[in-house]
C-alpha atoms as a PDB file:
ATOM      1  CA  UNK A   1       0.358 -29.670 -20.827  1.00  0.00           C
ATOM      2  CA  UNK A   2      -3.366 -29.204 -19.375  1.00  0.00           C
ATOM      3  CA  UNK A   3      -3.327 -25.955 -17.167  1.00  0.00           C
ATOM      4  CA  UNK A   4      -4.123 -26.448 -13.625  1.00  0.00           C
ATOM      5  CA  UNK A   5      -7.025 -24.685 -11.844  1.00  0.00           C
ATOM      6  CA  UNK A   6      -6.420 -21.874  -9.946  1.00  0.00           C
ATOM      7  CA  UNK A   7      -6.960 -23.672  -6.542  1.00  0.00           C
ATOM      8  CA  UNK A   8      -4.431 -25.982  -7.427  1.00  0.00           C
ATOM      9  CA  UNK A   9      -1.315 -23.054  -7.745  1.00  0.00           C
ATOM     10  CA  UNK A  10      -2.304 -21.748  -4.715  1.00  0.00           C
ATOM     11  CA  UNK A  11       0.685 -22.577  -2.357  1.00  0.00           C
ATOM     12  CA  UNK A  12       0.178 -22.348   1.357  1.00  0.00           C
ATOM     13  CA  UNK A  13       2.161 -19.817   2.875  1.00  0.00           C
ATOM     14  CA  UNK A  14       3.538 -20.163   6.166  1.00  0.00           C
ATOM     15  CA  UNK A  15       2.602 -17.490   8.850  1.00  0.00           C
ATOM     16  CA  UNK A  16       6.083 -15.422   9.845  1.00  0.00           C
ATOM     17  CA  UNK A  17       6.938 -14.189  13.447  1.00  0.00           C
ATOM     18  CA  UNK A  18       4.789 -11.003  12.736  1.00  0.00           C
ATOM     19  CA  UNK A  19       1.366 -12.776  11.114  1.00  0.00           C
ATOM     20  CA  UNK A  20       1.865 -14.940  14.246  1.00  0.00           C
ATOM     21  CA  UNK A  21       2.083 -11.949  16.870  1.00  0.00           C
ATOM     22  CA  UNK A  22      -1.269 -10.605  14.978  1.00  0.00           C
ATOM     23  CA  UNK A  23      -3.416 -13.735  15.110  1.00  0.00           C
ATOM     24  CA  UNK A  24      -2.672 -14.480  18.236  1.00  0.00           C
ATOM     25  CA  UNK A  25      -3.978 -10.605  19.316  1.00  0.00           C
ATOM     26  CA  UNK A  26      -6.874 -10.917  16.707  1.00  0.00           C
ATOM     27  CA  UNK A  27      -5.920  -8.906  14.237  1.00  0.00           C
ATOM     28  CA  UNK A  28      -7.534  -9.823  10.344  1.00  0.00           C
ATOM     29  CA  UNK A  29      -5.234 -10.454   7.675  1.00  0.00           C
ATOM     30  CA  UNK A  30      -3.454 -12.897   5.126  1.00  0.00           C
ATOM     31  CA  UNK A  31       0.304 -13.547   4.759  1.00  0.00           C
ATOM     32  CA  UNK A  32       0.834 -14.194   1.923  1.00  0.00           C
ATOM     33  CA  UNK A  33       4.311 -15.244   0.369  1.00  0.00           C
ATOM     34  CA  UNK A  34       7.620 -13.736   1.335  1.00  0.00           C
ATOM     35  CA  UNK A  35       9.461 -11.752  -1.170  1.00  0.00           C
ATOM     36  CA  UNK A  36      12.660 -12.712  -2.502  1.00  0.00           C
ATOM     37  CA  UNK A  37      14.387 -11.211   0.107  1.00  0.00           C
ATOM     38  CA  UNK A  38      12.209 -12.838   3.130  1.00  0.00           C
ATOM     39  CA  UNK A  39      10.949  -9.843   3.666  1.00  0.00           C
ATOM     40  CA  UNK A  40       6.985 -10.981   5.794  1.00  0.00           C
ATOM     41  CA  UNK A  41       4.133  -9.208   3.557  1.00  0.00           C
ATOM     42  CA  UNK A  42       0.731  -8.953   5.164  1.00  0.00           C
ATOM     43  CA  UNK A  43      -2.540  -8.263   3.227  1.00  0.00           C
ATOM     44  CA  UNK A  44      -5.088  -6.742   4.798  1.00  0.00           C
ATOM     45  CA  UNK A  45      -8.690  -5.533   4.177  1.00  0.00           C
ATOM     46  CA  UNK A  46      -9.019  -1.405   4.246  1.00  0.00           C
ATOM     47  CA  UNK A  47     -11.168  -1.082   6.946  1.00  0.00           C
ATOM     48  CA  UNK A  48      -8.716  -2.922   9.338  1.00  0.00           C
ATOM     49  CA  UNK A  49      -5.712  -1.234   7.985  1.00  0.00           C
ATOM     50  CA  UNK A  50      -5.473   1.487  11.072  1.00  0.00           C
ATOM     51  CA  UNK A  51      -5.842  -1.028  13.807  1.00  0.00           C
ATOM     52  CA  UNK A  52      -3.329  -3.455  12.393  1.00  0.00           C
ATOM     53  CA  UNK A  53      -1.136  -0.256  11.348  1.00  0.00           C
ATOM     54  CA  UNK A  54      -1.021   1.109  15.303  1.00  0.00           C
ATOM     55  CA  UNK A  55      -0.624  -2.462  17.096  1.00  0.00           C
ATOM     56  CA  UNK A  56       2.628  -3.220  14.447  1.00  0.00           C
ATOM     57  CA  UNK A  57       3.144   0.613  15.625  1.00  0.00           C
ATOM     58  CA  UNK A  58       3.197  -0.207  19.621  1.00  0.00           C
ATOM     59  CA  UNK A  59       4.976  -3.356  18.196  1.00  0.00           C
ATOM     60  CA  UNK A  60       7.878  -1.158  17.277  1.00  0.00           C
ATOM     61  CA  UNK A  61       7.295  -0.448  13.828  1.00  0.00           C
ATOM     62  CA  UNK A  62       8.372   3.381  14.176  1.00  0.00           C
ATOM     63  CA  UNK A  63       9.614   3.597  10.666  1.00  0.00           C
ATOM     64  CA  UNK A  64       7.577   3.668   7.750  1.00  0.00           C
ATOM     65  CA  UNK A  65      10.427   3.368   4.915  1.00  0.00           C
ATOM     66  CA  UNK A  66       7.703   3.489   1.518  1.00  0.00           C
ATOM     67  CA  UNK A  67       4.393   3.632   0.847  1.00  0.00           C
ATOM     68  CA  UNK A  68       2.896   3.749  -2.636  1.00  0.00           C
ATOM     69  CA  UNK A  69       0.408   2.709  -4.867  1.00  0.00           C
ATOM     70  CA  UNK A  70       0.613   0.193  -7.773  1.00  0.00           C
ATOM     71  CA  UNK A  71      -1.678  -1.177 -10.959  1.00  0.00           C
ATOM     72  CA  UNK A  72      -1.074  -4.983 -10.954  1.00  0.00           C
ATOM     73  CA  UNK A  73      -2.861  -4.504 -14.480  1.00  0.00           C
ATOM     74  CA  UNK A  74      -6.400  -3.427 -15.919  1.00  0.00           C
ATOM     75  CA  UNK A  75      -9.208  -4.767 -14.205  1.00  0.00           C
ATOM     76  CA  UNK A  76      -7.370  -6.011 -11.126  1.00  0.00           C
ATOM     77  CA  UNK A  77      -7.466  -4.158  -7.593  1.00  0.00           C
ATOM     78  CA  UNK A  78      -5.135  -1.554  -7.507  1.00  0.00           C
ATOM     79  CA  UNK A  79      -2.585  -1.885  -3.952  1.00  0.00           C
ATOM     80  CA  UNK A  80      -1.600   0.370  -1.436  1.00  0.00           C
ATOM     81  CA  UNK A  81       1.544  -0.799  -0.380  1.00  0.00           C
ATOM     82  CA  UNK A  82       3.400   0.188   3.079  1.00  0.00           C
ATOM     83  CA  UNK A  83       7.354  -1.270   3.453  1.00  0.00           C
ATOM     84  CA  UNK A  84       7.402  -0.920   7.629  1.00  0.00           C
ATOM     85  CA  UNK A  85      10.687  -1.396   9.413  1.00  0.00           C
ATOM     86  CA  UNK A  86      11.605  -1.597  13.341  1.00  0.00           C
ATOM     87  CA  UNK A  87      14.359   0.486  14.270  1.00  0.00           C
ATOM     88  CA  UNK A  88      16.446  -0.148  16.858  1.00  0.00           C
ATOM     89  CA  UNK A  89      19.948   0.908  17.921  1.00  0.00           C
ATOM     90  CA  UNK A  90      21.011  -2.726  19.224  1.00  0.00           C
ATOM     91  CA  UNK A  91      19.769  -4.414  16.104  1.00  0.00           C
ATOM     92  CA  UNK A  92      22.476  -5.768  13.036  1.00  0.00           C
ATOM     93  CA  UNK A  93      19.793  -6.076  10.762  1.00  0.00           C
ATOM     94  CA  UNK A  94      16.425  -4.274  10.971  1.00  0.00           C
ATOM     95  CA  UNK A  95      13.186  -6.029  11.382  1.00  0.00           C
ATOM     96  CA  UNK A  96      10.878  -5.147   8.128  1.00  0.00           C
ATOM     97  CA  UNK A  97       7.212  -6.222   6.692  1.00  0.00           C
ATOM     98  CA  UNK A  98       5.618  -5.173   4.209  1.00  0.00           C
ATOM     99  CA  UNK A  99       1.714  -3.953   4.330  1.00  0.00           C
ATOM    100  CA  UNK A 100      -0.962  -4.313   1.098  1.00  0.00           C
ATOM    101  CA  UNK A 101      -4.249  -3.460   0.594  1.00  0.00           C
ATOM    102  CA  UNK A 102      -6.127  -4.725  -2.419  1.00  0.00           C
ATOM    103  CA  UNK A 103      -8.471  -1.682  -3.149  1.00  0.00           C
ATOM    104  CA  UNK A 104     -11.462  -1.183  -6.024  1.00  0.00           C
ATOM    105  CA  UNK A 105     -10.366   0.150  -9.788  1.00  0.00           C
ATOM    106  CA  UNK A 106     -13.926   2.261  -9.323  1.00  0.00           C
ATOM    107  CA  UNK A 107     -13.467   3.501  -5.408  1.00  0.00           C
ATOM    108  CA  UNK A 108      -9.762   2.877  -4.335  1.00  0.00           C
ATOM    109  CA  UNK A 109     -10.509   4.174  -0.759  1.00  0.00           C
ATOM    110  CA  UNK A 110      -8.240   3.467   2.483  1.00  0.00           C
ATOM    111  CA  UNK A 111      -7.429   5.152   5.563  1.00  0.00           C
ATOM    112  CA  UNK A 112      -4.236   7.323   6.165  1.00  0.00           C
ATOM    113  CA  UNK A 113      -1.865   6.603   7.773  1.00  0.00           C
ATOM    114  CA  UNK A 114      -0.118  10.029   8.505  1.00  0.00           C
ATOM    115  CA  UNK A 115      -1.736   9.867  11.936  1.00  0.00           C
ATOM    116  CA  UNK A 116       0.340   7.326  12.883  1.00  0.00           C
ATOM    117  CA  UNK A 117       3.963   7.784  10.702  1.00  0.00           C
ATOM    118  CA  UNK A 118       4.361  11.566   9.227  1.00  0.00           C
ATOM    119  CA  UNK A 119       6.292  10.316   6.409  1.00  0.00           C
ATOM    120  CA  UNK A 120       3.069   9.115   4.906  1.00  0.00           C
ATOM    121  CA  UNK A 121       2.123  12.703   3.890  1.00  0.00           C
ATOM    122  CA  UNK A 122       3.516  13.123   0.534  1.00  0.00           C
ATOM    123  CA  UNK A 123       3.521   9.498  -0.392  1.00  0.00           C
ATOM    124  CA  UNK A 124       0.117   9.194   0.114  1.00  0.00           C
ATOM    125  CA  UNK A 125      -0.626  12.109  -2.070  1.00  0.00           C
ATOM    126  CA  UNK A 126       1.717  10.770  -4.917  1.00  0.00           C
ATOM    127  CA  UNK A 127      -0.088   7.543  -4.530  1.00  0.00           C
ATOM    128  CA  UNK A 128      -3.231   9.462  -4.869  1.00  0.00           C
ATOM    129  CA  UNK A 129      -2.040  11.684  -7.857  1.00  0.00           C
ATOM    130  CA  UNK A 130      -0.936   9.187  -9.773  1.00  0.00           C
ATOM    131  CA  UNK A 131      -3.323   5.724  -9.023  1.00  0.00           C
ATOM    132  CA  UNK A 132      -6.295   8.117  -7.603  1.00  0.00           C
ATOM    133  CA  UNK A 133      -6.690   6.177  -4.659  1.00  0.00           C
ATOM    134  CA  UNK A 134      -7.809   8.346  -1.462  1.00  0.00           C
ATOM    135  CA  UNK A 135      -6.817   8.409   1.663  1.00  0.00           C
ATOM    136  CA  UNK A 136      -9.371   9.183   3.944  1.00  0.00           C
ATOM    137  CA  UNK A 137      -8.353  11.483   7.086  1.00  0.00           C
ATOM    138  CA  UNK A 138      -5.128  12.784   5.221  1.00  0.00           C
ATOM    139  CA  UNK A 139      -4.493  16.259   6.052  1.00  0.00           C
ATOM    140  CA  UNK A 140      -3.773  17.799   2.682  1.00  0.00           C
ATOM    141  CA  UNK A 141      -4.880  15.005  -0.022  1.00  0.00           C
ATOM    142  CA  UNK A 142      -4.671  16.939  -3.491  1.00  0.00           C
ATOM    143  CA  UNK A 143      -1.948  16.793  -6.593  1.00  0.00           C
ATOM    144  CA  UNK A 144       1.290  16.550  -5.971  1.00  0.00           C
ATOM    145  CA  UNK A 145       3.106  16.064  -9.166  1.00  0.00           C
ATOM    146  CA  UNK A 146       0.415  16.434 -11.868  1.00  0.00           C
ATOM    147  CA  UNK A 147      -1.069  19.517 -12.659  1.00  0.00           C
ATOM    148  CA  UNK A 148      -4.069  20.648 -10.378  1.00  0.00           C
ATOM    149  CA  UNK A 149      -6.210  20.349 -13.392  1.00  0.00           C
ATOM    150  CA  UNK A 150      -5.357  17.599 -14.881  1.00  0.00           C
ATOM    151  CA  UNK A 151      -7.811  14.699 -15.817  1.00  0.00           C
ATOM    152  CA  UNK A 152      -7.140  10.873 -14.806  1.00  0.00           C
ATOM    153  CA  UNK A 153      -4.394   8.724 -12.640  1.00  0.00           C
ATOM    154  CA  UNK A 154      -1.505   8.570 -15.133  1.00  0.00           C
ATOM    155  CA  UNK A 155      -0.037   5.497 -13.949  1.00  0.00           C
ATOM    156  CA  UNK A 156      -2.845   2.676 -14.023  1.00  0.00           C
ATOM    157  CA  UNK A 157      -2.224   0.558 -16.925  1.00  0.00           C
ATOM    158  CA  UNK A 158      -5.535   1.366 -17.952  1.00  0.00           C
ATOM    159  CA  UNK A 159      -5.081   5.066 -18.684  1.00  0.00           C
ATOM    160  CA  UNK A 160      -5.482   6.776 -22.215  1.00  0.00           C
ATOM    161  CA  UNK A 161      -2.903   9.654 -22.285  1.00  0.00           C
ATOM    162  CA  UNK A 162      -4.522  12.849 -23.577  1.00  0.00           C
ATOM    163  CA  UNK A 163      -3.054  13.777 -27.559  1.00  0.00           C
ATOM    164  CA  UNK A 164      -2.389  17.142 -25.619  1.00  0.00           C
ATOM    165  CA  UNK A 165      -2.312  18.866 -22.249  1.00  0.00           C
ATOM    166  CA  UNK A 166      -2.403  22.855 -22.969  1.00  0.00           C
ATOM    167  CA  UNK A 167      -0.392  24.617 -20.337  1.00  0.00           C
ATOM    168  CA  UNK A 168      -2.825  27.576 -18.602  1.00  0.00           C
ATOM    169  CA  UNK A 169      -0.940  31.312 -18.252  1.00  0.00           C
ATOM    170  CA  UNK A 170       2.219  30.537 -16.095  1.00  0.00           C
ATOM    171  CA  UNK A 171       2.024  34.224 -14.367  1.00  0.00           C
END
């Protein structure tokens, strides 16, 4: 069976009720498909990721649920990944999207988001400690669950684990 070109398995995804409600106020960014739940996930570049973050914000996104990082594999862009949901007391189900940015392997930079939903403090700085991507304007960026010390972002799918980590004086 001949493989197809990339262009070719491209589907065309069809804007939700939230990619709508941003191009219509001028906001950049992709949809791109739903997951299997139908849950709306919008890419967007880093540099835009504050506006669009405080207009889905005023929009009623008051809840950010998850953010993390994740290595789709080596040499592709490592993702920032923000699961938003609109809480409301009237509501039977909640109204969710989900946010990625695409970032550099060599300078995974992208803007915080703590300024806008505190929960993003300590996710961001897993995120960070494990994928080494930085979050510019975060209040306390440094290790969280690695040592302070320690060399590399253990979870890209490129990383060498060290034959040994020596533990420094524990007193």
């Amino acid at each position: 069976m001949p493989e197809e070109s990339q262009e070719s398995q491209e589907q065309i995804v069809e804007a939700g009720k939230i990619s709508q409600w941003l191009t219509e106020n001028g906001f950049e960014h992709e949809a791109l498909e739903r997951d299997n739940l139908g849950v709306e996930i919008i890419k967007v570049e880093a540099e835009f990721l504050i506006p669009l973050a405080t207009a889905l914000y005023a929009y009623g996104f008051n809840y950010l649920q998850c953010q993390c990082g994740y290595d789709p594999g080596p040499g592709e862009p490592l993702v920032s990944m923000y699961h938003l949901i609109k809480v409301e007391d009237d509501a039977d189900r909640p109204e969710e999207v989900r946010i990625k940015v695409f970032l550099p392997r060599d300078n995974p930079t992208v803007p915080s988001v703590y300024w806008i939903w505190k929960t993003a403090d300590f996710q961001e700085r897993e995120s960070y400690d494990m994928y080494g991507i930085v979050y510019e304007g975060h209040p306390n960026l440094k290790r969280i669950l690695m040592p302070e010390d320690w060399v590399g972002w253990p979870l890209r799918k490129d990383y060498i684990s060290p034959d040994f980590y020596e533990l420094q004086d524990a007193y």
